[in-house]
C-alpha atoms as a PDB file:
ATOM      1  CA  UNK A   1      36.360  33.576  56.872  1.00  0.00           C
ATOM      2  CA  UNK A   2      34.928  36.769  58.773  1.00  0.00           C
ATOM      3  CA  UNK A   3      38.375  37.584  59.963  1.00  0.00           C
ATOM      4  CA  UNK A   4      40.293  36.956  56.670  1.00  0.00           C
ATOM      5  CA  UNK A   5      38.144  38.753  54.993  1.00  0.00           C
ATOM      6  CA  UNK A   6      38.593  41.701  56.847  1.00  0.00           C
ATOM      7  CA  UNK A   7      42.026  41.866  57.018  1.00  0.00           C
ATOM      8  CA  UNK A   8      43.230  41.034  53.360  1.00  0.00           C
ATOM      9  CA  UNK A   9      40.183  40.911  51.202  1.00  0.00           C
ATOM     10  CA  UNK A  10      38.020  38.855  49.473  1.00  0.00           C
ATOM     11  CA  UNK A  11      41.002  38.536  46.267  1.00  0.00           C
ATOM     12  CA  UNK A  12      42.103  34.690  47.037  1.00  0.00           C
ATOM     13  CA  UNK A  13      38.546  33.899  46.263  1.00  0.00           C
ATOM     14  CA  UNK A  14      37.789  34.152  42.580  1.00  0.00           C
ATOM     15  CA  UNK A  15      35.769  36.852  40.949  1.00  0.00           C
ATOM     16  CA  UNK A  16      32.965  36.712  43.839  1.00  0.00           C
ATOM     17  CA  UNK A  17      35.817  38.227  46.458  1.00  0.00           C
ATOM     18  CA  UNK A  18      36.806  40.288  44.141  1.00  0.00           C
ATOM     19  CA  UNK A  19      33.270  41.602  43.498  1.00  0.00           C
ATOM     20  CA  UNK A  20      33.240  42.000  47.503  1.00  0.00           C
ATOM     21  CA  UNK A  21      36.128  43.569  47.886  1.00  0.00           C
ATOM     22  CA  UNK A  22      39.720  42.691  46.826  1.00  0.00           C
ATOM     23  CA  UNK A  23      41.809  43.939  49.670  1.00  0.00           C
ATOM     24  CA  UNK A  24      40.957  44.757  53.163  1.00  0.00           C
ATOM     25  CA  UNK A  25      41.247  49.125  51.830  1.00  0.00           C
ATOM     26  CA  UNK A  26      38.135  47.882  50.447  1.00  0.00           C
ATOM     27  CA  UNK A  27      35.942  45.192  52.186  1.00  0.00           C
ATOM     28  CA  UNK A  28      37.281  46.710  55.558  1.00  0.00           C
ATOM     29  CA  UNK A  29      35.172  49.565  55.674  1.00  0.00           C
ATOM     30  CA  UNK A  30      32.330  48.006  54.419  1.00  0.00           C
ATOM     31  CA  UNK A  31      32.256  45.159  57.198  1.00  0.00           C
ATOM     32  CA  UNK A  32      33.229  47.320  59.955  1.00  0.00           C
ATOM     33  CA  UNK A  33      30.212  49.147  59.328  1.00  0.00           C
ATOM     34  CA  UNK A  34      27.743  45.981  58.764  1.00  0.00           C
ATOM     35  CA  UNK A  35      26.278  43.865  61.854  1.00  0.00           C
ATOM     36  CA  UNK A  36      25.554  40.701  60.189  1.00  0.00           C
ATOM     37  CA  UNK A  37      29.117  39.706  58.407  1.00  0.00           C
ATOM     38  CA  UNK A  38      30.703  40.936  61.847  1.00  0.00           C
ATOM     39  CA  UNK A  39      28.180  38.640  63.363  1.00  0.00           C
ATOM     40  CA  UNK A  40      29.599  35.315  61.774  1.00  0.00           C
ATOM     41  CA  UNK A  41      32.793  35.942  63.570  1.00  0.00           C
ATOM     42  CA  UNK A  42      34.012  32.990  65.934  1.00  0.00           C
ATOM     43  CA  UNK A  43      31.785  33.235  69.088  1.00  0.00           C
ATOM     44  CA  UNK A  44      33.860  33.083  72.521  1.00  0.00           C
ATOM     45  CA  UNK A  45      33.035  29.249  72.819  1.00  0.00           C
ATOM     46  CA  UNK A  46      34.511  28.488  69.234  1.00  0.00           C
ATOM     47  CA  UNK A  47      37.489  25.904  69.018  1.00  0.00           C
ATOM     48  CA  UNK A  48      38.897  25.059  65.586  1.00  0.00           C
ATOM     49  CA  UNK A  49      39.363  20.966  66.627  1.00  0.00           C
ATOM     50  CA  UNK A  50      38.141  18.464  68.779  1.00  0.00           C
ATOM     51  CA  UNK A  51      40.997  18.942  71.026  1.00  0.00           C
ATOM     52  CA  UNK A  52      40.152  22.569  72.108  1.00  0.00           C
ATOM     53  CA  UNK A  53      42.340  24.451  69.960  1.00  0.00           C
ATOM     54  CA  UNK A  54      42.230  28.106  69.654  1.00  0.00           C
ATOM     55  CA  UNK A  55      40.973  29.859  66.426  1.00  0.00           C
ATOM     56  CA  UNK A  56      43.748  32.576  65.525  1.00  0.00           C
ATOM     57  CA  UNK A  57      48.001  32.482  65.695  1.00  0.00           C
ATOM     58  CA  UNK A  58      50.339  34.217  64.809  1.00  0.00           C
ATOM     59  CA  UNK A  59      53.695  32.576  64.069  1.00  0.00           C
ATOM     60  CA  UNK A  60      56.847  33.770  66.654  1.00  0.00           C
ATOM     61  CA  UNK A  61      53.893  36.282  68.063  1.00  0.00           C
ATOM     62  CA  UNK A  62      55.198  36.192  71.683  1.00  0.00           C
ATOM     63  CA  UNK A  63      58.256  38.413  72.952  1.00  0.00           C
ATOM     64  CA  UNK A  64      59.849  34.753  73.791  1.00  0.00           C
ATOM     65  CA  UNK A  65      59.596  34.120  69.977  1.00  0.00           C
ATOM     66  CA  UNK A  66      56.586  31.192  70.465  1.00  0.00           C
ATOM     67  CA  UNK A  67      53.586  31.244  68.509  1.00  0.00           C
ATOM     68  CA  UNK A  68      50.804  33.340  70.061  1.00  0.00           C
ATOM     69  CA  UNK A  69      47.567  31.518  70.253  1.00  0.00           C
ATOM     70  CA  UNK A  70      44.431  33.595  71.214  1.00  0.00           C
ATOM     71  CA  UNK A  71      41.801  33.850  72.462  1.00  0.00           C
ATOM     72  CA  UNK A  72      43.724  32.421  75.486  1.00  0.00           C
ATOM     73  CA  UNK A  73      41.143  33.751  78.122  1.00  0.00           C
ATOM     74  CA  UNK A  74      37.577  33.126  75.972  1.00  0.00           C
ATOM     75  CA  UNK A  75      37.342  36.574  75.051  1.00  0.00           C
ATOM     76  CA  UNK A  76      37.817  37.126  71.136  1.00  0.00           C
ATOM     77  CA  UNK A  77      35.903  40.601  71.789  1.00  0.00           C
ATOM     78  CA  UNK A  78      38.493  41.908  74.653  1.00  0.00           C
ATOM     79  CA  UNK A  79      41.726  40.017  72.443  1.00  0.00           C
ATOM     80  CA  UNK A  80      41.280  40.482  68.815  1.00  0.00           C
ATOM     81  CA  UNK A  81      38.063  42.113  67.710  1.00  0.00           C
ATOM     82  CA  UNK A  82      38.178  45.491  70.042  1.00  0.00           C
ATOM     83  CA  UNK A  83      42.063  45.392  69.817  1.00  0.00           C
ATOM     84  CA  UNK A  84      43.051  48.678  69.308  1.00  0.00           C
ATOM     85  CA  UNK A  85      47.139  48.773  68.634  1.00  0.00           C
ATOM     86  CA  UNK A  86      48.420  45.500  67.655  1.00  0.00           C
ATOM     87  CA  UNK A  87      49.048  44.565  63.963  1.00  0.00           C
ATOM     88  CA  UNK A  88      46.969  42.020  63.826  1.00  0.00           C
ATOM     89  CA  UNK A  89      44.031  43.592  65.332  1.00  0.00           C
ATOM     90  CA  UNK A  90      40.519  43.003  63.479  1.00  0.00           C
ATOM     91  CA  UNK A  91      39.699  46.469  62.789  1.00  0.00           C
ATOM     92  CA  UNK A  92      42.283  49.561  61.587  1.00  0.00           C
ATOM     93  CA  UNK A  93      40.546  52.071  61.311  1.00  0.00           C
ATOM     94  CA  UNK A  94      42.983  54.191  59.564  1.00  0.00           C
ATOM     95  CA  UNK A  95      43.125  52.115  56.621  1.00  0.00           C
ATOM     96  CA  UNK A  96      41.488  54.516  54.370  1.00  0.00           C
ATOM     97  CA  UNK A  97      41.353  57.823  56.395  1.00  0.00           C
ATOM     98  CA  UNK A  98      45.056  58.899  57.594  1.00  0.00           C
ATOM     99  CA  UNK A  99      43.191  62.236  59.979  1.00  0.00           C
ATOM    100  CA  UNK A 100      43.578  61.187  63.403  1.00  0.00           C
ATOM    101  CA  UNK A 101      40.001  62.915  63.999  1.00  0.00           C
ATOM    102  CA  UNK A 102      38.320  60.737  61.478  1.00  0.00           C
ATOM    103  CA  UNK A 103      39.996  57.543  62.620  1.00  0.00           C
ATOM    104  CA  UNK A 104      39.006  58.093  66.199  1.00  0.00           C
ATOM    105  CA  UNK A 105      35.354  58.317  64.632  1.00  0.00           C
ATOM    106  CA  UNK A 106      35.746  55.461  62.627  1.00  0.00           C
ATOM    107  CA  UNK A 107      37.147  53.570  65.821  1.00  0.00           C
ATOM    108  CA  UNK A 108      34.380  54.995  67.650  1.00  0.00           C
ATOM    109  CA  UNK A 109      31.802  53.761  65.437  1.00  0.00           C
ATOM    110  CA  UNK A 110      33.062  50.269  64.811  1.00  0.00           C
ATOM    111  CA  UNK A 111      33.236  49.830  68.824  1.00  0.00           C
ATOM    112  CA  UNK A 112      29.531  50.546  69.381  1.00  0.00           C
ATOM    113  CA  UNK A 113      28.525  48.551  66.678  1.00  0.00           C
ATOM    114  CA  UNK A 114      30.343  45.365  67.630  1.00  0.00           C
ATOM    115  CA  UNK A 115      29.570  45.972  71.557  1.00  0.00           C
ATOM    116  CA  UNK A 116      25.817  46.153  70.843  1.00  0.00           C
ATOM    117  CA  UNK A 117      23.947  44.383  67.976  1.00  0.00           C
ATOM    118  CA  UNK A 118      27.754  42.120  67.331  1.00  0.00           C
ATOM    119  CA  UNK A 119      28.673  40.829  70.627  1.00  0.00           C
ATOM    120  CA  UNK A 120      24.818  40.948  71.654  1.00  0.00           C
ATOM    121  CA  UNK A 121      23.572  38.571  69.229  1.00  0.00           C
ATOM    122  CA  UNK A 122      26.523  36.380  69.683  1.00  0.00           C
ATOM    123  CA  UNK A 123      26.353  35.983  73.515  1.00  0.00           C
ATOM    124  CA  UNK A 124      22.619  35.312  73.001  1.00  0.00           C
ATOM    125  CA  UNK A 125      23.232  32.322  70.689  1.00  0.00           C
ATOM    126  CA  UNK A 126      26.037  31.322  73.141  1.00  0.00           C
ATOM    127  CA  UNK A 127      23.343  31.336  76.297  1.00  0.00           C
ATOM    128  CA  UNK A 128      20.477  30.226  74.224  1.00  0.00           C
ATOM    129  CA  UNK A 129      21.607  27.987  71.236  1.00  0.00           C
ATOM    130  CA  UNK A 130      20.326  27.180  67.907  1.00  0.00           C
ATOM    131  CA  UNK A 131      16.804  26.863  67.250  1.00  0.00           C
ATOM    132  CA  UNK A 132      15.416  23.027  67.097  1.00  0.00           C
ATOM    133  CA  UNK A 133      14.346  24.088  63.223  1.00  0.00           C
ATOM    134  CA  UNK A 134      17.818  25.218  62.434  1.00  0.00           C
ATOM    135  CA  UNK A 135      19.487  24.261  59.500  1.00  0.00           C
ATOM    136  CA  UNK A 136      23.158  23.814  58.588  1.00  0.00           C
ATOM    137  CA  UNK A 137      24.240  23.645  55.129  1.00  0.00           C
ATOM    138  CA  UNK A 138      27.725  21.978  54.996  1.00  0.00           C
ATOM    139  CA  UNK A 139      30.064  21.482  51.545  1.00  0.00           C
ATOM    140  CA  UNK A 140      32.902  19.449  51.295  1.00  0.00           C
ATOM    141  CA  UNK A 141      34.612  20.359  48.247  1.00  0.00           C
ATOM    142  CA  UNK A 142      36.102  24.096  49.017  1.00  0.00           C
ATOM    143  CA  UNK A 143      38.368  24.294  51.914  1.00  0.00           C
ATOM    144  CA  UNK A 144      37.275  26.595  54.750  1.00  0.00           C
ATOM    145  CA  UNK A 145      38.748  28.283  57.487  1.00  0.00           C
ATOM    146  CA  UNK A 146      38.559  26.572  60.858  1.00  0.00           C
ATOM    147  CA  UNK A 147      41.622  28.671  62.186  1.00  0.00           C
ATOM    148  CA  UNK A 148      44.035  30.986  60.529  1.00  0.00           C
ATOM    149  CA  UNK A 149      47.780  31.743  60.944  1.00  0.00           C
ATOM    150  CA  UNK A 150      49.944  34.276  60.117  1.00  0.00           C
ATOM    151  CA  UNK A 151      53.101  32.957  58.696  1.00  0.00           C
ATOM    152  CA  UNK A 152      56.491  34.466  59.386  1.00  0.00           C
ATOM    153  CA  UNK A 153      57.095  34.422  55.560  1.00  0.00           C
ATOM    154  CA  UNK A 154      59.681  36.358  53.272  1.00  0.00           C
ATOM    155  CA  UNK A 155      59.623  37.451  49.058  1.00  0.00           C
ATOM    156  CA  UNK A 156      61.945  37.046  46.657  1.00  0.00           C
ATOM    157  CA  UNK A 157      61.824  39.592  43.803  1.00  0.00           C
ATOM    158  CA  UNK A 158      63.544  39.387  39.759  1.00  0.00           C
ATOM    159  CA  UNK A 159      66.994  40.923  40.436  1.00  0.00           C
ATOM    160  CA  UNK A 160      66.098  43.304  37.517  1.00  0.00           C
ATOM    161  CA  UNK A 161      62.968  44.766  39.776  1.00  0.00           C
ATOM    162  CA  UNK A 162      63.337  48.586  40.860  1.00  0.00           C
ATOM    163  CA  UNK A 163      61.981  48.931  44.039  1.00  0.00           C
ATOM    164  CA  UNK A 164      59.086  51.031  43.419  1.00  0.00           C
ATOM    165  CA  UNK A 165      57.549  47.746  41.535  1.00  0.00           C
ATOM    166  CA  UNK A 166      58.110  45.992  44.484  1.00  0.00           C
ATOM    167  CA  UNK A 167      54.541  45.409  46.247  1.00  0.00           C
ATOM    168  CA  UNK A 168      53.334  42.987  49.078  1.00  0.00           C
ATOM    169  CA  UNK A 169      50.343  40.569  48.211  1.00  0.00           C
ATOM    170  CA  UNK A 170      47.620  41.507  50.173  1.00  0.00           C
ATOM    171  CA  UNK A 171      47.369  38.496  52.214  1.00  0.00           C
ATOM    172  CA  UNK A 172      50.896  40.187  53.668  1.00  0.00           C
ATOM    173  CA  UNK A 173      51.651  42.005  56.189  1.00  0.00           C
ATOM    174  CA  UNK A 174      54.968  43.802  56.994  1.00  0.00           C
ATOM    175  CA  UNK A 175      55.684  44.168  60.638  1.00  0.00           C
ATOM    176  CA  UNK A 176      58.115  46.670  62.388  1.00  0.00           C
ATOM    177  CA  UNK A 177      60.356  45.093  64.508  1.00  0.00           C
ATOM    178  CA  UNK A 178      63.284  47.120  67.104  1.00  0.00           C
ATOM    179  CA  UNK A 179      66.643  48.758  65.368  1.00  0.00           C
ATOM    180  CA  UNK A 180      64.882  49.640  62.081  1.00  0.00           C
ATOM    181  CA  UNK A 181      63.889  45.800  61.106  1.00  0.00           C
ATOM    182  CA  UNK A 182      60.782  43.979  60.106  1.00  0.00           C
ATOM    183  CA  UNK A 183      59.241  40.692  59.450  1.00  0.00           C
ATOM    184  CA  UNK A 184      57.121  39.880  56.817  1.00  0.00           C
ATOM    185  CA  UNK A 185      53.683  37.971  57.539  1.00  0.00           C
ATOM    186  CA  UNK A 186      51.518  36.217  55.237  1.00  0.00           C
ATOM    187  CA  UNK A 187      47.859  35.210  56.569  1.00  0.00           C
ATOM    188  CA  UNK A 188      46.664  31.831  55.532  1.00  0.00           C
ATOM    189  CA  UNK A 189      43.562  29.727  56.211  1.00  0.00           C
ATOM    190  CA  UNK A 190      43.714  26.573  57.642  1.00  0.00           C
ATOM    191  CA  UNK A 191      41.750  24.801  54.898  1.00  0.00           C
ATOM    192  CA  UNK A 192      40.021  23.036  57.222  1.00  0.00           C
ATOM    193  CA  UNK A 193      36.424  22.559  58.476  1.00  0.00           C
ATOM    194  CA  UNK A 194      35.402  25.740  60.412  1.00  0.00           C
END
């Protein structure tokens, strides 16, 4: 949920997402700033099945046109979270501040804080494990996310619609592709245990 959240909002949630934050212009910069929600992403040793699976895809993600699975080498910190150019990176940290200056700040920021207290407390409970008194609360009526996908996906708008009405959901992404094309993602959960 850590990494939907922070990349199209709390909105698909019901009034307590939207009381977090509706898109990711505003629950980004609030989490990128916070140790603890970064702290419940998926830890390096986190599969989303019994049969090893990785957490995060992206449909047709590879040049070859396959699906890109990651983390593919253990390392959600080095492939997604510090990320720094790719679309589907965790963290943009232009999303509300356009001045290169400020962005490089807010970049510079985020990377301390999720290479210290993040990644620190992480690895620790990695190496060292749960405490024996731990307890796990588990629900089984509201789907989770075990994984998440985004979905090559496309819109189809009233014929009567001027195109200044015509808005992407926020669970949507619109991706630049070569010769002045682009592909429209949508992010979705695996509704799954996670």
């Amino acid at each position: 949920a850590a990494y939907r959240r922070m990349k199209v909002g709390g909105k698909q949630e019901g009034l307590a997402g939207i009381v977090m934050g509706k898109s990711a212009e505003e629950l980004m910069p609030v989490l990128a700033r916070a140790p603890a929600p970064l702290q419940l992403l998926p830890a390096p040793n986190y599969t989303s099945n019994a049969h090893g699976m990785a957490w995060f895809s992206v449909e047709k993600g590879n040049a070859d046109g396959s699906d890109l699975v990651l983390p593919q080498k253990g390392d959600p910190f080095g492939e997604i979270y510090l990320n720094k150019t790719l679309w589907w990176r965790l963290y943009e940290s232009d999303i509300i501040d356009k001045e290169e200056s400020i962005s490089r700040e807010n970049w510079l920021a985020y990377f301390n804080l999720m290479e210290k207290p993040v990644r620190k407390f992480i690895s620790s409970l990695n190496v060292a494990g749960y405490h024996p008194n731990t307890y796990a609360f588990y629900g089984h009526t509201k789907p989770s996310d075990g994984s998440v996908k985004w979905h090559v996906t496309s819109i189809t708008y009233p014929k009567d619609m001027h195109d200044s009405d015509k808005t992407i959901p926020n669970n949507y992404r619109e991706v630049p592709l070569p010769f002045n094309r682009s592909r429209l993602y949508e992010l979705k959960a695996s509704n799954s245990a996670g």
